[in-house]
Protein backbone atom coordinates (compact mmCIF):
# COMPACT_ATOMS: atom_id res chain seq x y z
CA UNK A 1 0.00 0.00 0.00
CA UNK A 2 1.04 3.80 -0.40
CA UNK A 3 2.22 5.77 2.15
CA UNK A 4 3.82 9.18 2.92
CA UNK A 5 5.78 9.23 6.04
CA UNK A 6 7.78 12.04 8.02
CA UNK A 7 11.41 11.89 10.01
CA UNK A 8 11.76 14.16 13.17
CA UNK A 9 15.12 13.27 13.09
CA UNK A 10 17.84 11.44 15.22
CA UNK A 11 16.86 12.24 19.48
CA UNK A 12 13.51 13.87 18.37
CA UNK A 13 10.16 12.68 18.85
CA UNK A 14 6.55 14.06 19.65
CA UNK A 15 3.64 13.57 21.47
CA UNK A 16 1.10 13.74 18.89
CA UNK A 17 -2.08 15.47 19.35
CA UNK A 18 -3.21 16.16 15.69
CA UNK A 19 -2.15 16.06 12.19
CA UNK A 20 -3.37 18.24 9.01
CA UNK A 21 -3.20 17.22 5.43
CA UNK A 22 -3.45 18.48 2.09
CA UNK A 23 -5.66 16.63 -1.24
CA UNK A 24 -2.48 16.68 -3.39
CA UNK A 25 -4.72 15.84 -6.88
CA UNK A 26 -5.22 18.92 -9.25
CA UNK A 27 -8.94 17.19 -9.46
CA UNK A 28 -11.63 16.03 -6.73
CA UNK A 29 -10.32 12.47 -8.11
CA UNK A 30 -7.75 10.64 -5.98
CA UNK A 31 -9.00 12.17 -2.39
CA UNK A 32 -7.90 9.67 0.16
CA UNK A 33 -10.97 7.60 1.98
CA UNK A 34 -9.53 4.51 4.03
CA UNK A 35 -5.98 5.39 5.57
CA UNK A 36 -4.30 4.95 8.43
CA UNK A 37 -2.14 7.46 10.98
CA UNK A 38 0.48 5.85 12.79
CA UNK A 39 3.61 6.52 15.10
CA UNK A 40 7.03 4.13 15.36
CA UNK A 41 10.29 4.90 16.63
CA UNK A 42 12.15 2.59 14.47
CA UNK A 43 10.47 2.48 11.64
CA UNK A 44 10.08 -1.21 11.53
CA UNK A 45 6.87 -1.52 14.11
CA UNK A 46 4.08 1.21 13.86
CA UNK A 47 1.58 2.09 16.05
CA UNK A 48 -1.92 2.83 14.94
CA UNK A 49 -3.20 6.66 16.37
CA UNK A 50 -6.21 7.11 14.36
CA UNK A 51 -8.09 4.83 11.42
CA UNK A 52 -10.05 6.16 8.78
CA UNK A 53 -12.20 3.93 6.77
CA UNK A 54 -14.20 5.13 4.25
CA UNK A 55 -13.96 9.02 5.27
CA UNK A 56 -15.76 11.35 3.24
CA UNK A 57 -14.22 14.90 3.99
CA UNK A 58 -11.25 14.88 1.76
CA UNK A 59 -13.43 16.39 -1.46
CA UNK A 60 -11.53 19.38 -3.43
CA UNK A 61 -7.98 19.98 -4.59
CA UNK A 62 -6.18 21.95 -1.86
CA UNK A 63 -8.55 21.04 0.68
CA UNK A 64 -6.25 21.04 4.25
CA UNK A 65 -8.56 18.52 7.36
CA UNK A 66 -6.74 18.66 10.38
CA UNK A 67 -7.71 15.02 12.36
CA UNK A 68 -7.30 15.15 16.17
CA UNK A 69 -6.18 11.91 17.92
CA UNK A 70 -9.03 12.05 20.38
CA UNK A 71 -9.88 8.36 19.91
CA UNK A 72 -6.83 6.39 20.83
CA UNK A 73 -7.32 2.83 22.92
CA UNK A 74 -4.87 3.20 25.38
CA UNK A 75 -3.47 5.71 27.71
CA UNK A 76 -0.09 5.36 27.01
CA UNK A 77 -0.13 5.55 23.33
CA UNK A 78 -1.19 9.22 24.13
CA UNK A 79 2.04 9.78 26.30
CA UNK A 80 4.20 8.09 23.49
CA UNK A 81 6.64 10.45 21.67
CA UNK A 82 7.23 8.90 17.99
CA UNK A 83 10.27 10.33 15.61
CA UNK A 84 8.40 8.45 12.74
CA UNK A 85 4.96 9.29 11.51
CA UNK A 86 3.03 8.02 8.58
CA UNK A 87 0.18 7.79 6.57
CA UNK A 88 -0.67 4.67 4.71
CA UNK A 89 -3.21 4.12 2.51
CA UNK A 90 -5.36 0.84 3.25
CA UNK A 91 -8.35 0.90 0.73
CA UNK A 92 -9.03 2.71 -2.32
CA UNK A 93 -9.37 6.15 -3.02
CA UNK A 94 -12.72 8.15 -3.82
CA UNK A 95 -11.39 7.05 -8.04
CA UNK A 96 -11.29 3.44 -6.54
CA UNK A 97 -7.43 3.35 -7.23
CA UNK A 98 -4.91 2.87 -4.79
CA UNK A 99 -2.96 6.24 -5.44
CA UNK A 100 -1.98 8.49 -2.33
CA UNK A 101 -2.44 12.29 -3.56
CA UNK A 102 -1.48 14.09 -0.71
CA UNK A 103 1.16 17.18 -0.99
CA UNK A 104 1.02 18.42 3.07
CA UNK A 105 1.46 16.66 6.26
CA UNK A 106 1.56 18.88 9.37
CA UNK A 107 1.84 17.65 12.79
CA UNK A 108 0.53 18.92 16.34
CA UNK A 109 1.26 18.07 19.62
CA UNK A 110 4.52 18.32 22.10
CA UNK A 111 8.10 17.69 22.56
């Protein structure tokens, strides 16, 4: 599957809190339904910090959503500070193709 993910760099990390994105596609085609936000520290094992399946509000090109990670299971995965961050694409987008057409990813939250 596609994905777009961010470095904070070596000894960073952040407590996440939100993230925004951007529709990348000069179209309405290609906006992102079913996708996935997740946190790792070594890239190898991610953590999931908010699903998405099937979500309608990604609609015009340009269009910025900013997704708050109000809905995590447990407790601690609030707490965690992550260096990695990415967004993977796990069903189709609203053209039914598996392209991720995103050109922003901005994250909230502290150090």
């Amino acid at each position: 599957s596609p994905w777009l993910a961010v470095d904070l760099g070596e000894g960073r990390g952040l407590i996440a809190t939100a993230y925004s994105i951007m529709h990348g596609s000069g179209s309405s085609s290609n906006a992102m339904r079913s996708w996935r936000f997740e946190g790792s520290n070594n890239k190898n094992s991610w953590i999931t910090l908010r699903e998405h399946l099937n979500d309608p509000r990604m609609q015009t090109p340009g269009q910025v959503e900013t997704f708050f990670l109000h809905n995590l299971d447990k407790e601690v995965t609030r707490l965690q500070a992550f260096r990695y961050f990415r967004i993977l694409l796990t069903g189709p987008n609203s053209s039914n193709f598996f392209r991720l057409c995103a050109c922003r990813l901005e994250l909230y939250g502290r150090y």
